[in-house]
Structure formats: structure tokens, C-alpha cells
C-alpha atoms as a PDB file:
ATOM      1  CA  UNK A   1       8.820  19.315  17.059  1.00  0.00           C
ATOM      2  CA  UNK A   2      12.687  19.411  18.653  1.00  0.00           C
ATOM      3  CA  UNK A   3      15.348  18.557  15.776  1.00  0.00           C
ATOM      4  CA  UNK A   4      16.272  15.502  18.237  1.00  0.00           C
ATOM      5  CA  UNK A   5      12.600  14.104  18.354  1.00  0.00           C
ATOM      6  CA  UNK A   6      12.517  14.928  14.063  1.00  0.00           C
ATOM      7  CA  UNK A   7      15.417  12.944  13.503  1.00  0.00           C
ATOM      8  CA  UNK A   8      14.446   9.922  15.795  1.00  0.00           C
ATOM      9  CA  UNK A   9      11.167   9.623  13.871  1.00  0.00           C
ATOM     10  CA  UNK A  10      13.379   9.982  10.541  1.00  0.00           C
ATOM     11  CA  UNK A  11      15.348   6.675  11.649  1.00  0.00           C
ATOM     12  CA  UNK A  12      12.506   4.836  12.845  1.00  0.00           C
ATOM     13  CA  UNK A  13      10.512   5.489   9.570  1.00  0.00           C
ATOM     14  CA  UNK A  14      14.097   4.201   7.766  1.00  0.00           C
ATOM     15  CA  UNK A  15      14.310   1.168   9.795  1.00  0.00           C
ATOM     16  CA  UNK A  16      11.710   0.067   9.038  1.00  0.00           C
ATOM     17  CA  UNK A  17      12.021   0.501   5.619  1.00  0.00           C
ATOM     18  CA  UNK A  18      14.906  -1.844   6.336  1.00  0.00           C
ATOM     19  CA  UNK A  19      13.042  -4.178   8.237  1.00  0.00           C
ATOM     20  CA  UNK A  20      10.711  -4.580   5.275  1.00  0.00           C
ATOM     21  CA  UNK A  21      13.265  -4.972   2.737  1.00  0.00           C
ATOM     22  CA  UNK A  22      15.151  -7.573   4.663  1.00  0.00           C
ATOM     23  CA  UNK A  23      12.040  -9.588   5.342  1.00  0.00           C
ATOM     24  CA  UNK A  24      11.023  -9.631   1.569  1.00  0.00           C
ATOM     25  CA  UNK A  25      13.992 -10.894   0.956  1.00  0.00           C
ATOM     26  CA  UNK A  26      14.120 -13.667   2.677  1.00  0.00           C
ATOM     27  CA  UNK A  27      10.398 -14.721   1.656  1.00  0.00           C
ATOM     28  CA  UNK A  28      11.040 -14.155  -1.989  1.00  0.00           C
ATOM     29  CA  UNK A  29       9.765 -17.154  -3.663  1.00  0.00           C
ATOM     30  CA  UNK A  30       7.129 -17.975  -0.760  1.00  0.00           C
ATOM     31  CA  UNK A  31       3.578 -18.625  -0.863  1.00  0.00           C
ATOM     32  CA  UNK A  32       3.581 -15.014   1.457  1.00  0.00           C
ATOM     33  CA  UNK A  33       6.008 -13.366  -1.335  1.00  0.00           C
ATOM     34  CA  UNK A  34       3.889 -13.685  -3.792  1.00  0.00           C
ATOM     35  CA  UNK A  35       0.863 -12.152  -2.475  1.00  0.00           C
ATOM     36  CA  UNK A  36       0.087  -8.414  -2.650  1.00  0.00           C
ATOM     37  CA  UNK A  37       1.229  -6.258  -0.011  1.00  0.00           C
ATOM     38  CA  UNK A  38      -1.850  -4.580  -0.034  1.00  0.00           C
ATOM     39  CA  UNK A  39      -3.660  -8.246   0.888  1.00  0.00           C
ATOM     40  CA  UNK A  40      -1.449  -8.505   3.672  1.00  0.00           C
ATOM     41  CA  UNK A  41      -2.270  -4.788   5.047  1.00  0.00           C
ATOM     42  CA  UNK A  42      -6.463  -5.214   4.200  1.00  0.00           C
ATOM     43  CA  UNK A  43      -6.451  -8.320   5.977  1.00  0.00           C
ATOM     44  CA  UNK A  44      -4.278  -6.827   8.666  1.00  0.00           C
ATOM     45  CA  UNK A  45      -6.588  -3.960   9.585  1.00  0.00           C
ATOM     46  CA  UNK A  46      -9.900  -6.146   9.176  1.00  0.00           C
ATOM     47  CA  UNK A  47      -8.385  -8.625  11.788  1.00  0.00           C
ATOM     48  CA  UNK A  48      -6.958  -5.679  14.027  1.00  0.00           C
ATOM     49  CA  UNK A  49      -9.882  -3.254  13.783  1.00  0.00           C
ATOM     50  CA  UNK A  50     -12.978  -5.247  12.898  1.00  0.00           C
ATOM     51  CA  UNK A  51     -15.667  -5.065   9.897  1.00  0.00           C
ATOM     52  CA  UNK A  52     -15.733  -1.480   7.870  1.00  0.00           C
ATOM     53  CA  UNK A  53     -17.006  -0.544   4.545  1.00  0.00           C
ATOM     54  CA  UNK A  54     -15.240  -0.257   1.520  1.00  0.00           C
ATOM     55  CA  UNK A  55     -13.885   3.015   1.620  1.00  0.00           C
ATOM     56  CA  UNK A  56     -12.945   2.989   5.017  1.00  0.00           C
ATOM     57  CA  UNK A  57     -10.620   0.185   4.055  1.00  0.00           C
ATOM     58  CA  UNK A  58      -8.974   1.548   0.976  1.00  0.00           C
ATOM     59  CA  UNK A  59      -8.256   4.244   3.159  1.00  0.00           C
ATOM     60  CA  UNK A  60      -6.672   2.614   6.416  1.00  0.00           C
ATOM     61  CA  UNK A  61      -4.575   0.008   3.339  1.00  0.00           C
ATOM     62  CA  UNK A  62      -3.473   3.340   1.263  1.00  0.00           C
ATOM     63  CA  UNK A  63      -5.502   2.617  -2.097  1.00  0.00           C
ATOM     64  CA  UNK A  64      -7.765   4.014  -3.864  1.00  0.00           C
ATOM     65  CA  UNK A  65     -11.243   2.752  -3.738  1.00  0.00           C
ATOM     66  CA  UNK A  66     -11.516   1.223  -6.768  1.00  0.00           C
ATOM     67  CA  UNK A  67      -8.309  -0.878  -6.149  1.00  0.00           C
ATOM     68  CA  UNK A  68      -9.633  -2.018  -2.783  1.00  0.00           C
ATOM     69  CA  UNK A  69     -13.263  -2.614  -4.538  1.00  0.00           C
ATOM     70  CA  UNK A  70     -11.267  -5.494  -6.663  1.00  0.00           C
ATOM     71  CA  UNK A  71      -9.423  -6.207  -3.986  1.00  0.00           C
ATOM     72  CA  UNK A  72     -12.273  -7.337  -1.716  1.00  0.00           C
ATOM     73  CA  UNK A  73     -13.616  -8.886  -4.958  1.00  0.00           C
ATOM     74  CA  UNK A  74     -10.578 -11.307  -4.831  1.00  0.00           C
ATOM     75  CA  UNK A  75     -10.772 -12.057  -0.727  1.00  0.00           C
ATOM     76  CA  UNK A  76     -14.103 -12.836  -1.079  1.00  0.00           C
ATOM     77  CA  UNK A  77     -13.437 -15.064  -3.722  1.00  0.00           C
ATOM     78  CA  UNK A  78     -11.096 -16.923  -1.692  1.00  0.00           C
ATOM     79  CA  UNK A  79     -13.382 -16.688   1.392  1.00  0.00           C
ATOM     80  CA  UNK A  80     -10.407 -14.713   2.882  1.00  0.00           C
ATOM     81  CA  UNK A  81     -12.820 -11.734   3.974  1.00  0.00           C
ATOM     82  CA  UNK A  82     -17.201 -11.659   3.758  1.00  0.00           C
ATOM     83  CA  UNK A  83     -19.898  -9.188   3.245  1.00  0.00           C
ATOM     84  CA  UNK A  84     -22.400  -8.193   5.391  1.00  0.00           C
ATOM     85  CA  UNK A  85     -24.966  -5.960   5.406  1.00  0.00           C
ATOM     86  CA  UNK A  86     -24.443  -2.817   7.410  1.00  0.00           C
ATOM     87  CA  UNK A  87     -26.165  -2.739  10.507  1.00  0.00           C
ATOM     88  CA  UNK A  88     -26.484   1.117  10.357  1.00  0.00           C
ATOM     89  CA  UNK A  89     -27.371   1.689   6.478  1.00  0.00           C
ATOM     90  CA  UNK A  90     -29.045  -0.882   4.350  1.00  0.00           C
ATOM     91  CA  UNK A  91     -28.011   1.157   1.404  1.00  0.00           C
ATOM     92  CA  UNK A  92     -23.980   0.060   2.478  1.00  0.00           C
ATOM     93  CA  UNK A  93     -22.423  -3.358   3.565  1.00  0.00           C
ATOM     94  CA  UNK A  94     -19.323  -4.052   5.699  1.00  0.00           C
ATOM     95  CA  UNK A  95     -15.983  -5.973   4.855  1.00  0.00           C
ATOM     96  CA  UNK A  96     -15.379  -8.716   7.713  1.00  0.00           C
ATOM     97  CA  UNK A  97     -12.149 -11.241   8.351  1.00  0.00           C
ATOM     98  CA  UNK A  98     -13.225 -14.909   8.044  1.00  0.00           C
ATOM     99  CA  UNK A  99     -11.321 -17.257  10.282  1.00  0.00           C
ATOM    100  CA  UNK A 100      -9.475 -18.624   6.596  1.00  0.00           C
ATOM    101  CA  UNK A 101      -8.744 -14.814   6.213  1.00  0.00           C
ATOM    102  CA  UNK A 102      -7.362 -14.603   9.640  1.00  0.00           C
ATOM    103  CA  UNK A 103      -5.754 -18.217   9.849  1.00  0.00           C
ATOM    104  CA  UNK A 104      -3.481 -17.036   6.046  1.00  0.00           C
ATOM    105  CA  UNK A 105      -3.069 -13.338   7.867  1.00  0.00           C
ATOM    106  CA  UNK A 106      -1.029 -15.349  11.080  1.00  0.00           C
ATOM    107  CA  UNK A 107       0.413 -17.704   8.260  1.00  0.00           C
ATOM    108  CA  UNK A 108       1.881 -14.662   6.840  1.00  0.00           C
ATOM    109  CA  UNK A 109       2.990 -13.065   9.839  1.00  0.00           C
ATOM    110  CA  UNK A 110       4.573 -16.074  11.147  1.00  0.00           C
ATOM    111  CA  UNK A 111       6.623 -16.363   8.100  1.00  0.00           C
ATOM    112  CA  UNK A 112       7.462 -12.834   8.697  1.00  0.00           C
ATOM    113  CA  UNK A 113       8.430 -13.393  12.180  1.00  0.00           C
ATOM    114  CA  UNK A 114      10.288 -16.409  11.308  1.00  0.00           C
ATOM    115  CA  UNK A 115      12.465 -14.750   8.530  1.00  0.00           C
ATOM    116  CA  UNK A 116      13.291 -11.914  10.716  1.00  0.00           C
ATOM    117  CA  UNK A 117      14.135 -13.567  13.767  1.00  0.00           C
ATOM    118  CA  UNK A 118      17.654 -14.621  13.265  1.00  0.00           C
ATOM    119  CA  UNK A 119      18.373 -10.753  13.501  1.00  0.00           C
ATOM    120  CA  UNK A 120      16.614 -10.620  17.002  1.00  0.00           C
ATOM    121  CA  UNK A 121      17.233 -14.080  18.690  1.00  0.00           C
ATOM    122  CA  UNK A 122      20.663 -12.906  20.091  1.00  0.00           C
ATOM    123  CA  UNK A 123      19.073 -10.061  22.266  1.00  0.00           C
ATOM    124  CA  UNK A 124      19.537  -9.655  25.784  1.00  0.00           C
ATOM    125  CA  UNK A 125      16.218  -9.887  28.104  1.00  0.00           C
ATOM    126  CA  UNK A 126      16.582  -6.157  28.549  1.00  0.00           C
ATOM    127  CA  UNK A 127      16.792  -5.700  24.885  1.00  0.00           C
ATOM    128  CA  UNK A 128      13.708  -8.020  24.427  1.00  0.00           C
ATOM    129  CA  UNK A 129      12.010  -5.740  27.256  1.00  0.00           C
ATOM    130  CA  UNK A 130      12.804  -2.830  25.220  1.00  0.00           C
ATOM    131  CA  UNK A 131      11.928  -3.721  22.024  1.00  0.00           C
ATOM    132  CA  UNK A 132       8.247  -4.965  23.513  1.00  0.00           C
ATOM    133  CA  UNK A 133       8.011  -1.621  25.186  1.00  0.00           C
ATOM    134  CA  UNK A 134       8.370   0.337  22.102  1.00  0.00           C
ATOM    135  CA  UNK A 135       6.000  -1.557  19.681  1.00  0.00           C
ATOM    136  CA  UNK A 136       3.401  -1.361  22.491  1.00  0.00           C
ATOM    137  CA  UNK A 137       4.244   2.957  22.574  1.00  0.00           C
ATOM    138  CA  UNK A 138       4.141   2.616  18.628  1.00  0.00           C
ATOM    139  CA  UNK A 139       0.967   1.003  18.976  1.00  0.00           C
ATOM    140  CA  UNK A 140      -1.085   3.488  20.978  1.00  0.00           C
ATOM    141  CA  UNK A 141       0.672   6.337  19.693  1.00  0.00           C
ATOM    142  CA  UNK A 142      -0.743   5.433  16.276  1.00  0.00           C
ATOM    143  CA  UNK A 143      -4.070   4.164  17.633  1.00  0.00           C
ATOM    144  CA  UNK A 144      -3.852   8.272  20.130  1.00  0.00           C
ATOM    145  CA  UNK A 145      -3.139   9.741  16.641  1.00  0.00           C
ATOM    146  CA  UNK A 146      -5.968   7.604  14.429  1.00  0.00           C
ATOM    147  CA  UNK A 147      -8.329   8.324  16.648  1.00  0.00           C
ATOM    148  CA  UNK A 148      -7.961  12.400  16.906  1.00  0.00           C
ATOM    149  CA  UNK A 149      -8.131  11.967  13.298  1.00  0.00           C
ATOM    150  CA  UNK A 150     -11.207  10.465  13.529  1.00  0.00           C
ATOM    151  CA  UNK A 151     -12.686  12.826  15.723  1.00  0.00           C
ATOM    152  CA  UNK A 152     -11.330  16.147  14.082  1.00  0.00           C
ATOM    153  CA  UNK A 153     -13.181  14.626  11.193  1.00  0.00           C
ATOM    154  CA  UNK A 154     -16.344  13.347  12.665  1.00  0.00           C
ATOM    155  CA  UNK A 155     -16.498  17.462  13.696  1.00  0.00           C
ATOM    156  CA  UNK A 156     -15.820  18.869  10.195  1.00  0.00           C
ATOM    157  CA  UNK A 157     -18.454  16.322   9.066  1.00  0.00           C
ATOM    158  CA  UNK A 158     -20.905  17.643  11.638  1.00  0.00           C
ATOM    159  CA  UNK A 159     -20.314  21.458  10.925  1.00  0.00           C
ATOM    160  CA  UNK A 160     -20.981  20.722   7.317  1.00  0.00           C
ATOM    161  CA  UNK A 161     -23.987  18.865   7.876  1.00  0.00           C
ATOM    162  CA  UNK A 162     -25.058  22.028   9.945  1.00  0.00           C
ATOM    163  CA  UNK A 163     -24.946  24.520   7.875  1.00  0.00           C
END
């Protein structure tokens, strides 16, 4: 990796740190404040990549299992998220988005949006060009990198399961 391409990543990893910060800020004391992060993010993969089991989810929202076990415990209670069987292994069941789960995920990103756009409202079309361009690269470099991931472990699972 060049220093150049090392140091870009650096200040897009700390602006968005920024980002973050300023948009807690400004929905401190909101219905979205005072929610988990870690809702937010479970709900956010469930409605962006579709039913999974428990420990797939801890894993894509960065907690432990257990964590995400009463997490899911609390969704469901709310009717935020439902269990299902798993087509694939009766033994297992998957985590799904409900349309409440989905209609307080948008809820929460619209507040987001909303307390963040008077930093963005000013920007030129070519700005607002840019700045679409690179969330969409952000987007399927993540989803390029996720999936390798997936695969390079899908194969170590398989040689193991060989031998």
C-alpha cells in the first residue's frame, strides 16, 4: 500500500469519526440518541443484507454473541426484527427485519440525515456528484472486500472439513 493511498484511508477513517461525533451531537436527547448504537448497526445490516443467524450478526454489528443473543431478545420484543426457522438447518433459525424494524431503522437515518445536512446543503452540484460517487466506491469496495472474506473462509472451512 503507497504512503499516499495509507494516509487517504487514515483521513477517511477520521472523518468519519467526525461525522459520527457531530451527528450524536446534534441528536443528543432524541428518541434516536438514546438507542444503542449497536441497534442501529443490527438493524442496519438485517435491512441491507437480509435474514442471518445469530452469530453471523454479532459478527457483521462487532459484538460478541452473547451481546447480540440479548440484543435480538430486545428487537424481538419490540417486533423490531423476527425469527424464523432456517431453511437450511432445522437445528438453527434466522434473524429477519420486520417492516416496524425497518420503518424505526429509516426513522433513525432520517434524523441522521437531517442533523447532518446543514454541513452539506451548501455544496455545489459537482460536489454533490462527488460525494455520491464516493459512497457508491465505499460501498462496493466494502461489499468487493466482504465478500473475498467470505470466500477465503468458505475455503478454509472446506479444507478443514476435508481432512
Amino acid at each position: 500500500m503507497s504512503t499516499e493511498l495509507r494516509e487517504l484511508l487514515g483521513d477517511l477513517v477520521q472523518a468519519n469519526g467526525r461525522l459520527v461525533r457531530v451527528a450524536a451531537r446534534h441528536l443528543a436527547g432524541t428518541r434516536a440518541a438514546a438507542e444503542s448504537p449497536a441497534v442501529w448497526r443490527t438493524l442496519g445490516v438485517l435491512a441491507s443484507r437480509g435474514p442471518m443467524r445469530v452469530s453471523e450478526l454479532a459478527a457483521h454489528s462487532r459484538v460478541a454473541a452473547p451481546t447480540m443473543t440479548k440484543l435480538v431478545a430486545t428487537l424481538l420484543e419490540r417486533g423490531h426484527v423476527r425469527r424464523t426457522s432456517d431453511p437450511s438447518d432445522a437445528r438453527a433459525s434466522t434473524i429477519s427485519i420486520t417492516d416496524d424494524g425497518r420503518a424505526a431503522y429509516d426513522e433513525w437515518r432520517g434524523a441522521v440525515a437531517a442533523a447532518l445536512a446543514p454541513y452539506f446543503t451548501d455544496l455545489a452540484p459537482a460536489d454533490l456528484d462527488a460525494l455520491r460517487r464516493t459512497v457508491r466506491l465505499l460501498q462496493d469496495r466494502i461489499e468487493l472486500g466482504e465478500s473475498e472474506t467470505r470466500t477465503e473462509h468458505q475455503d478454509a472451512d472446506l479444507e478443514v472439513s476435508t481432512k
